[in-house]
N, C-alpha and C. Protein backbone atom coordinates (compact mmCIF):
# COMPACT_ATOMS: atom_id res chain seq x y z
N UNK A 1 0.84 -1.17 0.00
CA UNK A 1 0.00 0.00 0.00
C UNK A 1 0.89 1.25 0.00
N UNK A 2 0.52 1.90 -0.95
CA UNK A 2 1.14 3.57 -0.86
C UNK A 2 1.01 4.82 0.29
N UNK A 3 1.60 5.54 0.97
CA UNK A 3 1.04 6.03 1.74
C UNK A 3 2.09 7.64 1.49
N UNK A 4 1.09 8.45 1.17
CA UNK A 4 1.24 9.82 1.43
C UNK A 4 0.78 10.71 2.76
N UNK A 5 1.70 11.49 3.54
CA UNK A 5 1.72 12.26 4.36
C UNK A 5 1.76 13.87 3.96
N UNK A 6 0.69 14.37 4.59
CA UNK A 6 0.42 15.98 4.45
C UNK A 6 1.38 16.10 5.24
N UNK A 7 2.26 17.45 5.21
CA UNK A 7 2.59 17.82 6.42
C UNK A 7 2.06 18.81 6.93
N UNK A 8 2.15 19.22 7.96
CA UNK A 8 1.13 20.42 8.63
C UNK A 8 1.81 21.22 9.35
N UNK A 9 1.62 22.36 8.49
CA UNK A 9 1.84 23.35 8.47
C UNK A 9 1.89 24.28 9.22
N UNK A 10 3.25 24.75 10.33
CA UNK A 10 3.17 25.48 11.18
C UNK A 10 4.17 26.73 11.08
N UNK A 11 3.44 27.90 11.01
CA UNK A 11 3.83 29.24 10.70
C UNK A 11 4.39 29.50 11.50
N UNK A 12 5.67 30.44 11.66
CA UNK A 12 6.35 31.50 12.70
C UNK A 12 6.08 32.48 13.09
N UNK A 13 4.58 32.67 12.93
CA UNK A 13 4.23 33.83 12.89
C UNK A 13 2.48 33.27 13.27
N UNK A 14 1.86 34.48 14.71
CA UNK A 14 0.09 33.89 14.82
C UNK A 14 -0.54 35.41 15.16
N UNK A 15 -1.53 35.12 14.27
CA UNK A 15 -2.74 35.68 14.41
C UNK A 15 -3.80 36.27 15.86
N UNK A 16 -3.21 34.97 16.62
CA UNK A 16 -4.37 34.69 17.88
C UNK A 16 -4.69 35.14 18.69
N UNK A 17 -5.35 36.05 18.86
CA UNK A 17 -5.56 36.84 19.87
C UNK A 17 -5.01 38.09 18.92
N UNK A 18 -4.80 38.47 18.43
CA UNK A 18 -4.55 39.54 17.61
C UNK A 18 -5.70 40.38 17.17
N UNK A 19 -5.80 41.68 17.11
CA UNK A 19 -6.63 42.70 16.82
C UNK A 19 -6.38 43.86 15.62
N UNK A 20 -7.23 43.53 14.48
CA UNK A 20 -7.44 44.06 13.44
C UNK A 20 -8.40 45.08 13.53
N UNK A 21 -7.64 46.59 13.35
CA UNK A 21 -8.25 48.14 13.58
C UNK A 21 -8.21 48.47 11.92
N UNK A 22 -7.94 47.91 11.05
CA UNK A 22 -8.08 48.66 9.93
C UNK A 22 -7.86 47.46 8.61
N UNK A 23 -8.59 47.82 7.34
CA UNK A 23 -8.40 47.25 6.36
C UNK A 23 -8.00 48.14 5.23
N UNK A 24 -7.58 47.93 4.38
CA UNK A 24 -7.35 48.50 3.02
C UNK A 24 -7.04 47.33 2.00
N UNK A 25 -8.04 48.10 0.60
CA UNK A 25 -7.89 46.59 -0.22
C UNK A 25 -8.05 47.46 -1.65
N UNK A 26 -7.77 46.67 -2.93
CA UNK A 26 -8.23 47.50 -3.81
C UNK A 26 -8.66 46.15 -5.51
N UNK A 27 -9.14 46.02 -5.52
CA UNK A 27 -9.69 45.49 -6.73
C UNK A 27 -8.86 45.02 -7.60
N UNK A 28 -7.80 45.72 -8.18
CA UNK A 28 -7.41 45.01 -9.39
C UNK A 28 -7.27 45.38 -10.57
N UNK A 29 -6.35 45.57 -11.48
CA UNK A 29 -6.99 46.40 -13.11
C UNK A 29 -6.98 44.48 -13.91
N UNK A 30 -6.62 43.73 -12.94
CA UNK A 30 -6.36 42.76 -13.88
C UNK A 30 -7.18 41.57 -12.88
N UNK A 31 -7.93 40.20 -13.44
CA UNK A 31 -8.33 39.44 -12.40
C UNK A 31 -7.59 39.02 -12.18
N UNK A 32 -7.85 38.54 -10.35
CA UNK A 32 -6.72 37.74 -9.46
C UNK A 32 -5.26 38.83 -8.94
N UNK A 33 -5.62 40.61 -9.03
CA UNK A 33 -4.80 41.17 -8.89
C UNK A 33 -4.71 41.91 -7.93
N UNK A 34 -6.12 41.73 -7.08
CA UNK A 34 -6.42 42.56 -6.00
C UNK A 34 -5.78 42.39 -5.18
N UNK A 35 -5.52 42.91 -4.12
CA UNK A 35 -4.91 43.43 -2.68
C UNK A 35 -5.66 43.86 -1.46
N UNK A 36 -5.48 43.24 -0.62
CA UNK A 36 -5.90 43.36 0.70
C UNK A 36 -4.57 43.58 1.71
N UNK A 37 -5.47 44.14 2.92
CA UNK A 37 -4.06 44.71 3.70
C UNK A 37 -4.77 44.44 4.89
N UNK A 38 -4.52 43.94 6.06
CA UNK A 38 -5.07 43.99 7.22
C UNK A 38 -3.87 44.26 8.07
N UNK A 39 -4.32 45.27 8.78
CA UNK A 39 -3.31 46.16 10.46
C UNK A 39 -3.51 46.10 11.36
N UNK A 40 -2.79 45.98 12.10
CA UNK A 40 -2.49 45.47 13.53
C UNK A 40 -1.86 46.38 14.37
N UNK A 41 -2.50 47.18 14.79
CA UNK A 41 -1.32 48.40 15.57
C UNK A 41 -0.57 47.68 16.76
N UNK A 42 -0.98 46.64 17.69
CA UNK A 42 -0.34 46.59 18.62
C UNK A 42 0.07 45.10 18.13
N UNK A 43 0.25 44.77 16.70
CA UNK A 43 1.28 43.40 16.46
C UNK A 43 0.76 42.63 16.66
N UNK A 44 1.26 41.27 16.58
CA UNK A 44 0.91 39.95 16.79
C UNK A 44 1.72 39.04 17.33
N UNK A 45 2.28 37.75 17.15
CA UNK A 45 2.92 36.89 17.66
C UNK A 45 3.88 36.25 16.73
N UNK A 46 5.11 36.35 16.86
CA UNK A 46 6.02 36.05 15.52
C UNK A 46 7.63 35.00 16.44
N UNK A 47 7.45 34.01 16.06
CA UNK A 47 9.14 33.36 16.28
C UNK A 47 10.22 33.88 15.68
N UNK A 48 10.79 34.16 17.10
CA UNK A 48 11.98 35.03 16.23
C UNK A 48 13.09 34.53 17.07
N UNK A 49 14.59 33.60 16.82
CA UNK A 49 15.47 33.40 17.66
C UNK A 49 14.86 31.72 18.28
N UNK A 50 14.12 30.86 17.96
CA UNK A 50 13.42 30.05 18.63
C UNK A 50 12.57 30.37 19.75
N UNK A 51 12.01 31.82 19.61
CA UNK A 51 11.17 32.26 21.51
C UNK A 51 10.15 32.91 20.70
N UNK A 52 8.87 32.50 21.18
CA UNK A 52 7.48 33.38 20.13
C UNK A 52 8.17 34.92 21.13
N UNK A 53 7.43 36.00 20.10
CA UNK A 53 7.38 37.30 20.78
C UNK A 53 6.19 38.13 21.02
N UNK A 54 5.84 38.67 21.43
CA UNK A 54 4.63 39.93 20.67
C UNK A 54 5.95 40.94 19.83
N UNK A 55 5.09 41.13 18.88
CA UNK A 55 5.76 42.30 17.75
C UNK A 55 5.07 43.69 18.54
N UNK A 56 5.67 44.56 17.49
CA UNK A 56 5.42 46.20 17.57
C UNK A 56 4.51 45.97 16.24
N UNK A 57 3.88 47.42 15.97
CA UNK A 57 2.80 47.39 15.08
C UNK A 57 3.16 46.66 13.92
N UNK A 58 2.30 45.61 12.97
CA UNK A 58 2.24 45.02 11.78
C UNK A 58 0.90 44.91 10.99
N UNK A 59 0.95 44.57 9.97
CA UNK A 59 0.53 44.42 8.75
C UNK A 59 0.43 43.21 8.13
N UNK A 60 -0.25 42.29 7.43
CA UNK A 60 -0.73 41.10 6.89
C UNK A 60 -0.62 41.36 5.35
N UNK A 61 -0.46 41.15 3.91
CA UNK A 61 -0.73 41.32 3.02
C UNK A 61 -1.01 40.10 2.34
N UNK A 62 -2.30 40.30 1.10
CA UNK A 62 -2.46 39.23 0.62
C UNK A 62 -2.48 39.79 -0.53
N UNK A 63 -2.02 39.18 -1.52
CA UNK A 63 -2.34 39.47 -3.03
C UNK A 63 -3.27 38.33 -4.18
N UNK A 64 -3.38 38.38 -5.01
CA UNK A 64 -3.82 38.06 -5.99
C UNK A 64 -5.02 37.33 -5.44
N UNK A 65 -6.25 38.12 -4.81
CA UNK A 65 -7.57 38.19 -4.72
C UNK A 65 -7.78 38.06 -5.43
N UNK A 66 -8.70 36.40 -5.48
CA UNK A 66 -10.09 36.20 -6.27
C UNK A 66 -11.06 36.55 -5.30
N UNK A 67 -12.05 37.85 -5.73
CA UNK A 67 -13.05 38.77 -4.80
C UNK A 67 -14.11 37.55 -5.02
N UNK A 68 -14.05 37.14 -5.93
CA UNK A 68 -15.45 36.17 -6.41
C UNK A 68 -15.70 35.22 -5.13
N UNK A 69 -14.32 34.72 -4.37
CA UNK A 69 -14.76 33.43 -3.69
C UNK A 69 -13.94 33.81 -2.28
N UNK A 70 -14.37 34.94 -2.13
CA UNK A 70 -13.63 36.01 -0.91
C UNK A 70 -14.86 36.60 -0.09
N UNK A 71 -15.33 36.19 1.06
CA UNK A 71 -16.22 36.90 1.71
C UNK A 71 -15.86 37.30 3.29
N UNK A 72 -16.73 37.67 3.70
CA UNK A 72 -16.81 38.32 5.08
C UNK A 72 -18.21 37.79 5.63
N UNK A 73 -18.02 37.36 6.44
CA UNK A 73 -19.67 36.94 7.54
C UNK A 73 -19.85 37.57 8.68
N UNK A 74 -21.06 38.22 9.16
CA UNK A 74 -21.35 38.07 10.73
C UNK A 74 -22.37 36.95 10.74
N UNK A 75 -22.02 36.26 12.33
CA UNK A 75 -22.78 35.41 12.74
C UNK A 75 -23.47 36.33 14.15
N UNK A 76 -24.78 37.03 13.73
CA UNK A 76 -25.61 37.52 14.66
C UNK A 76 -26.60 36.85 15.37
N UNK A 77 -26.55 36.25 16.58
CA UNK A 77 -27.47 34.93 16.79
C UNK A 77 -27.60 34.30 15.98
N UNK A 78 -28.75 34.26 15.48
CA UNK A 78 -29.28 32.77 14.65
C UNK A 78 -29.18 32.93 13.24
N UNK A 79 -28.78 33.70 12.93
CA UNK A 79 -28.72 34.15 11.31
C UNK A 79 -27.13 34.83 10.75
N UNK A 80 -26.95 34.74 9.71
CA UNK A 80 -25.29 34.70 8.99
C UNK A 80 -25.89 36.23 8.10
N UNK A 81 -25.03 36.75 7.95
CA UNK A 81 -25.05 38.29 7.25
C UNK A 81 -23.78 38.58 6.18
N UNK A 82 -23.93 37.89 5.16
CA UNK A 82 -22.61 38.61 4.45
C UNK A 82 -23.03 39.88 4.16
N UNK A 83 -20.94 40.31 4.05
CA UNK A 83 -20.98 41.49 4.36
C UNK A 83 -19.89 41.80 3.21
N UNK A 84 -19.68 43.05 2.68
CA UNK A 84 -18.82 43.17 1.48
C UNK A 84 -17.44 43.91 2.35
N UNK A 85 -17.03 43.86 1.82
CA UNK A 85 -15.44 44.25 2.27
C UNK A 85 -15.38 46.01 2.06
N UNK A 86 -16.23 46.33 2.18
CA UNK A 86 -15.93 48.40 1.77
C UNK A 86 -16.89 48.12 3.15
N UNK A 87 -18.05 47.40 3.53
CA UNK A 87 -19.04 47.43 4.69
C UNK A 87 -18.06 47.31 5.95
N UNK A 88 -17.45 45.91 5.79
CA UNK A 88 -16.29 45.56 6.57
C UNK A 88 -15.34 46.85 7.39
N UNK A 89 -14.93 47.34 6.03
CA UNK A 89 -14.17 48.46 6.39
C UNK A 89 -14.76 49.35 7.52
N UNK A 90 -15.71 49.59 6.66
CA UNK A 90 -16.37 50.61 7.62
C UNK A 90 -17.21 50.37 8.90
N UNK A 91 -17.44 48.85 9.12
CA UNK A 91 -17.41 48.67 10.37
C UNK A 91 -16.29 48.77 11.16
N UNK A 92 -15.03 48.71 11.03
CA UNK A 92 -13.54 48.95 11.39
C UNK A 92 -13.32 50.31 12.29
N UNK A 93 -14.48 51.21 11.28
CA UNK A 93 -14.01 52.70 12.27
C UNK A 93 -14.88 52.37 13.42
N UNK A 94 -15.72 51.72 13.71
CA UNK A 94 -16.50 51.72 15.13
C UNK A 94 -15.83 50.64 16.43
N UNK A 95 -15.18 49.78 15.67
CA UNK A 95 -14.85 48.62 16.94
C UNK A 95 -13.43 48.07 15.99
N UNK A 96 -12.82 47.12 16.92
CA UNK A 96 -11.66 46.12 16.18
C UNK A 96 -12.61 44.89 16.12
N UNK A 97 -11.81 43.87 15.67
CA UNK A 97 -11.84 42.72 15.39
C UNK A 97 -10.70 41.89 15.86
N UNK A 98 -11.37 40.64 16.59
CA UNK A 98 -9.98 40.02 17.62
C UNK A 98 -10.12 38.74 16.63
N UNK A 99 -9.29 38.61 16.00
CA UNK A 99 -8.98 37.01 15.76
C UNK A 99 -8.71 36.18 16.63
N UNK A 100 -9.46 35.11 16.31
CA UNK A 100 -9.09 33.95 17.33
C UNK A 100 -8.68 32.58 16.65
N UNK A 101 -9.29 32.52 15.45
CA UNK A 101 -8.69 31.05 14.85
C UNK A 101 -8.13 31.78 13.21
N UNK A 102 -7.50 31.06 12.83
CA UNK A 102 -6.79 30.84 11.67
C UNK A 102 -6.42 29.87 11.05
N UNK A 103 -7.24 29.88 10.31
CA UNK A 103 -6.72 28.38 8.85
C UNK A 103 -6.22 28.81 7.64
N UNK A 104 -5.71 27.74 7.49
CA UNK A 104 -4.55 28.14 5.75
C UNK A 104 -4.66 26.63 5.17
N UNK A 105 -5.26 26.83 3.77
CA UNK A 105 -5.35 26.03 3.09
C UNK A 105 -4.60 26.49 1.49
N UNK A 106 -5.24 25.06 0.42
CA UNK A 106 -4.08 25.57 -0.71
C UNK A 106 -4.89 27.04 -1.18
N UNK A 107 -4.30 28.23 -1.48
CA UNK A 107 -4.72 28.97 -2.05
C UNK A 107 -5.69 29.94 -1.26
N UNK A 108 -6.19 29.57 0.05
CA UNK A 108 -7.59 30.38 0.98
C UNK A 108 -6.37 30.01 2.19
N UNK A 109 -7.56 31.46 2.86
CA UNK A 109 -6.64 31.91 4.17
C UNK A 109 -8.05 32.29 4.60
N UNK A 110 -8.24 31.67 6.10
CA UNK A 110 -9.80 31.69 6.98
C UNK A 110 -9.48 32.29 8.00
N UNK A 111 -10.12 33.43 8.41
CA UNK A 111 -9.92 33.86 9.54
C UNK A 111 -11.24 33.56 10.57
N UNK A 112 -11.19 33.49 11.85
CA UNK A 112 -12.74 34.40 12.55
C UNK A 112 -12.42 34.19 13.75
N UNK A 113 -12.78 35.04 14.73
CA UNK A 113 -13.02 35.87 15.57
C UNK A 113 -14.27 36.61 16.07
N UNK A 114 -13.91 38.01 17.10
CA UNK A 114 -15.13 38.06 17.15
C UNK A 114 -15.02 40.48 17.15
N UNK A 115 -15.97 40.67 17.17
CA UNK A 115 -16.11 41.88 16.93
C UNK A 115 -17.00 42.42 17.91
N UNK A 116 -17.14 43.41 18.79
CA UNK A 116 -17.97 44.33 19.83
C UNK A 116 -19.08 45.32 18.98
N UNK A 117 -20.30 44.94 18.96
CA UNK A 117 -21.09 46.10 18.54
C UNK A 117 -22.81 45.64 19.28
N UNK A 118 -22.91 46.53 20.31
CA UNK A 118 -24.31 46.04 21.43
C UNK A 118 -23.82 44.90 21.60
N UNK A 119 -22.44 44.20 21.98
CA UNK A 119 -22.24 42.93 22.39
C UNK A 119 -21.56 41.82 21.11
N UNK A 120 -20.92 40.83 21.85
CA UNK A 120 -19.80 40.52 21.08
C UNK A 120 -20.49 39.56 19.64
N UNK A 121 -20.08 39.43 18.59
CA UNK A 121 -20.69 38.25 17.76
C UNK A 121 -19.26 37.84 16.75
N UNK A 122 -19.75 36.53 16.03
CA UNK A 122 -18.33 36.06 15.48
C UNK A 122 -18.00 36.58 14.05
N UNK A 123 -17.01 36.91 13.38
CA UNK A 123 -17.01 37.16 12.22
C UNK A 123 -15.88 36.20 11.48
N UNK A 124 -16.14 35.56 10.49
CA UNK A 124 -15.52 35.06 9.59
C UNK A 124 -15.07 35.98 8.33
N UNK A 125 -13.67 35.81 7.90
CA UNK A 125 -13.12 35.93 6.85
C UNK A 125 -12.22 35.25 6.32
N UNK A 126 -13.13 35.03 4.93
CA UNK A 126 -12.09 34.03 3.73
C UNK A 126 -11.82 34.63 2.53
N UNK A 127 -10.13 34.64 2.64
CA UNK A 127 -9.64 35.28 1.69
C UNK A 127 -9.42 34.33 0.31
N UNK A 128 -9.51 34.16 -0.83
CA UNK A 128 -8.98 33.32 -1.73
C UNK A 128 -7.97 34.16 -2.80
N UNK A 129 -6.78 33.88 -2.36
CA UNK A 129 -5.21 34.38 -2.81
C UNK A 129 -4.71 33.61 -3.92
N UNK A 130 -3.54 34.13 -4.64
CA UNK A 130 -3.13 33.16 -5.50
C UNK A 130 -1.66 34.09 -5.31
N UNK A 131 -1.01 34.68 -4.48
CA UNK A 131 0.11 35.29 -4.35
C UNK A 131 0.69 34.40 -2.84
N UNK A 132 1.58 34.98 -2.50
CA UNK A 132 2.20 34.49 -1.11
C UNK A 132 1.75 35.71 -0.32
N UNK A 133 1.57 35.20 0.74
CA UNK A 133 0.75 36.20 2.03
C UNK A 133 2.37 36.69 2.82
N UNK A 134 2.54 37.87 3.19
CA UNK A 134 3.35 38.68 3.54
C UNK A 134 3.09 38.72 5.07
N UNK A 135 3.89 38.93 5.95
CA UNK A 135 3.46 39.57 7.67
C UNK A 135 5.20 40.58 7.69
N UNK A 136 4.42 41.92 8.01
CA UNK A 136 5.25 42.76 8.21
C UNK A 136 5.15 43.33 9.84
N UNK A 137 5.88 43.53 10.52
CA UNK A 137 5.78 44.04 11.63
C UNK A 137 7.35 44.64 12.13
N UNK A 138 7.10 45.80 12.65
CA UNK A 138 7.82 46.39 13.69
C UNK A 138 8.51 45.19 14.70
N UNK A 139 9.73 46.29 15.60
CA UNK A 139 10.29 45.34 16.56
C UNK A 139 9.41 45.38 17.75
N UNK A 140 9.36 44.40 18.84
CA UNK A 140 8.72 44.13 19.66
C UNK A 140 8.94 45.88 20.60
N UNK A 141 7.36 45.74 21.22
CA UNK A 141 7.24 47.26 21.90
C UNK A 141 7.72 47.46 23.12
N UNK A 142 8.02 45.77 23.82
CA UNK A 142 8.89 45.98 24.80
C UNK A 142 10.18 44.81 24.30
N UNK A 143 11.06 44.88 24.68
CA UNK A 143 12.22 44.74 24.63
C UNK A 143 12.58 43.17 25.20
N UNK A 144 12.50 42.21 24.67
CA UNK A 144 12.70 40.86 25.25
C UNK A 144 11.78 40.04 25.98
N UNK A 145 10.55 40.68 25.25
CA UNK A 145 9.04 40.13 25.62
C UNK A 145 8.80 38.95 25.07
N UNK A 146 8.77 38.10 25.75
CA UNK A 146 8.95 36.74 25.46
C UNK A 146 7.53 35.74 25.56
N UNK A 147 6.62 35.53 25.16
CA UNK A 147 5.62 34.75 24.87
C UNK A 147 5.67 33.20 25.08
N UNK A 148 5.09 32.80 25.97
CA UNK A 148 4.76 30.96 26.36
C UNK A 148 4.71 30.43 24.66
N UNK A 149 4.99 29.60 25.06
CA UNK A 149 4.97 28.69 23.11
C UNK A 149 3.70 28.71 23.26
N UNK A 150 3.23 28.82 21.97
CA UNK A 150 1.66 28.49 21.26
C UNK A 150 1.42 26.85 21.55
């Protein structure tokens, strides 16, 4: 019998607990060319030296958005609400968004978490990329801040 092994995939870099205050994205003159940007003023969680850290402010980038199979959800009690990504945005100026899980598959990147508005509810976002996803961040805001392993 033949036997193939996935391997699974573990980033140097997490999302979790991380808080997204802003988006910027832009369409494309070409399909599959769009751009998304998600910010992080107070950073995220990145291996650096073999010791996770908290970073100083960062940035996420994704490129080559297919918008077609790219959405945004709220889960408001009992009912799902897509939501377009300019709506998104502009829910952004009223509250953050805390990520809490993160999946990466071939080509899609899943986020969700949850968001504060009259009380907390979950929001999903799935990106579908065809570029390599970027994490930019600043140096850590304190100085040898050292994070429990994930």
């Amino acid at each position: 019998m033949n036997v193939y092994k996935k391997p699974n995939l573990m980033l140097p870099v997490s999302l979790h607990d991380a808080r997204v205050e802003k988006i910027t994205f832009k369409a494309g003159e070409n399909p599959l060319s769009g751009e998304l940007i998600l910010y992080f003023p107070e950073g995220f969680r990145a291996e650096v030296n073999k010791k996770w850290i908290a970073t100083g402010p960062g940035e996420v980038r994704f490129g080559g958005i297919d918008w077609d199979f790219s959405a945004i959800r709220y889960y408001e009690g009992d009912s799902v609400k897509e939501r377009s990504f300019e709506e998104f945005k502009e829910d952004l100026t009223e509250s953050s968004w805390e990520i809490v899980d993160e999946s990466y598959g071939y080509n899609r990147s899943v986020f969700s978490g949850y968001r504060y508005q009259d009380g907390f509810f979950r929001v999903e976002m799935e990106i579908y990329h065809f570029k390599e996803t970027e994490y930019h961040y600043e140096e850590p805001m304190m100085e040898n801040e050292v994070i429990p392993s994930l």
